[in-house]
Protein backbone atom coordinates (compact mmCIF):
# COMPACT_ATOMS: atom_id res chain seq x y z
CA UNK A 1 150.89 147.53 104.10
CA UNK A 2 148.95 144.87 102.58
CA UNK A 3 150.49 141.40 102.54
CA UNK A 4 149.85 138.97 99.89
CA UNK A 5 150.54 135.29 99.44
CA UNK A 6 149.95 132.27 97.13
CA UNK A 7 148.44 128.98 98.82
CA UNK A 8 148.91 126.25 97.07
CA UNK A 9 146.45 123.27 98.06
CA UNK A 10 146.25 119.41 97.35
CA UNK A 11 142.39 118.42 96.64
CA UNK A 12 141.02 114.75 96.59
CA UNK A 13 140.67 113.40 93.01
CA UNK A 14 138.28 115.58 91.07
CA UNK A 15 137.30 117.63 93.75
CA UNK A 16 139.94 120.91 92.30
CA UNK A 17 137.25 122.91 90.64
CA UNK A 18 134.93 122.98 93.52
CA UNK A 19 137.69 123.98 95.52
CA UNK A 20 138.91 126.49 93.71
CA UNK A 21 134.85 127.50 93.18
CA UNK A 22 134.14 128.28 97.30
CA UNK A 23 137.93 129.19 98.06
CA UNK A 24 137.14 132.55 95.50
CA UNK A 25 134.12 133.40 97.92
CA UNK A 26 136.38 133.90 101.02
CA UNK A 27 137.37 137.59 101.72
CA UNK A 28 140.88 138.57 100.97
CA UNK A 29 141.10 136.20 98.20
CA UNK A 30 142.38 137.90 94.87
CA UNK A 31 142.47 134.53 92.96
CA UNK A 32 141.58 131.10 93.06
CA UNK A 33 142.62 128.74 89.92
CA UNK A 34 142.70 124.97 89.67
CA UNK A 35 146.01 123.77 87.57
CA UNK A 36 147.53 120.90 86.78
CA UNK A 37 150.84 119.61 88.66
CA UNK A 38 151.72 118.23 92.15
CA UNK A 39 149.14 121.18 93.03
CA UNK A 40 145.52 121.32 92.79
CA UNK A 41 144.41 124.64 93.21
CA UNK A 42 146.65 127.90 93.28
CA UNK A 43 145.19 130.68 95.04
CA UNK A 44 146.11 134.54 95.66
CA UNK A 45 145.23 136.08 98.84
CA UNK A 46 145.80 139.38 100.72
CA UNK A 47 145.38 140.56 104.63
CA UNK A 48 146.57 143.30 106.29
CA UNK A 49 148.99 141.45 108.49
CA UNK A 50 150.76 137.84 108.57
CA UNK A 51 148.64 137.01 111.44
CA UNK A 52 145.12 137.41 109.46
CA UNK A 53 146.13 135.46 106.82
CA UNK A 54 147.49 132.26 108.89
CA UNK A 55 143.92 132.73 110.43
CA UNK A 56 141.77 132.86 107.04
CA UNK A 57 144.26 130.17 105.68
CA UNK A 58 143.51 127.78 108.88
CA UNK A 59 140.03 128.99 109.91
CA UNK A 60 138.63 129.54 106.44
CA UNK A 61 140.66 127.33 103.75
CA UNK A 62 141.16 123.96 105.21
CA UNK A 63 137.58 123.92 106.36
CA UNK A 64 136.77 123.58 102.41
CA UNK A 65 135.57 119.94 101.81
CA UNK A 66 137.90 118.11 99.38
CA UNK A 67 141.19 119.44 100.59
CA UNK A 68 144.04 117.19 101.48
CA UNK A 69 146.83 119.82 102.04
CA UNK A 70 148.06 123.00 101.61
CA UNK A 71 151.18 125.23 101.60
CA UNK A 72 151.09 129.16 102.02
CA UNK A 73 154.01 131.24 100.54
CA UNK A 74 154.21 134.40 101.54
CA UNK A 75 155.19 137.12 99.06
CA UNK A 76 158.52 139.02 99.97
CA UNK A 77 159.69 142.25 98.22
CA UNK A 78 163.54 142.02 97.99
């Protein structure tokens, strides 16, 4: 089972549509759109486990230059 997740990220001032640009390259990203709002930069992603995506999230996301923050919300099928 695949799960999926939207990461919402906080980018320095002006820097959201380069983020969103290299965030799309990473594998298991569906999505990446910059948007107006307290958020920067929505993104969709999928992994095959909760583990994997903490790790792309940490090892892989807030590596991108120009991020300030970011929140992961994991999708949940009630």
């Amino acid at each position: 089972m695949t799960v999926s997740a939207y990461v919402l990220i906080q980018t320095e001032v002006g820097k959201a549509a380069q983020v969103a640009d290299e965030v799309s390259k990473i594998d298991g990203v569906v999505s990446a759109e910059d948007v107006t709002g307290p958020y920067d930069v929505i993104v969709r992603a999928e992994s095959d486990s909760v583990d994997d995506l903490g790790k792309m999230v940490v090892s892989r996301v807030q590596l991108i230059d120009g991020i300030t923050r970011t929140l992961t919300c994991p999708v949940v099928h009630l």
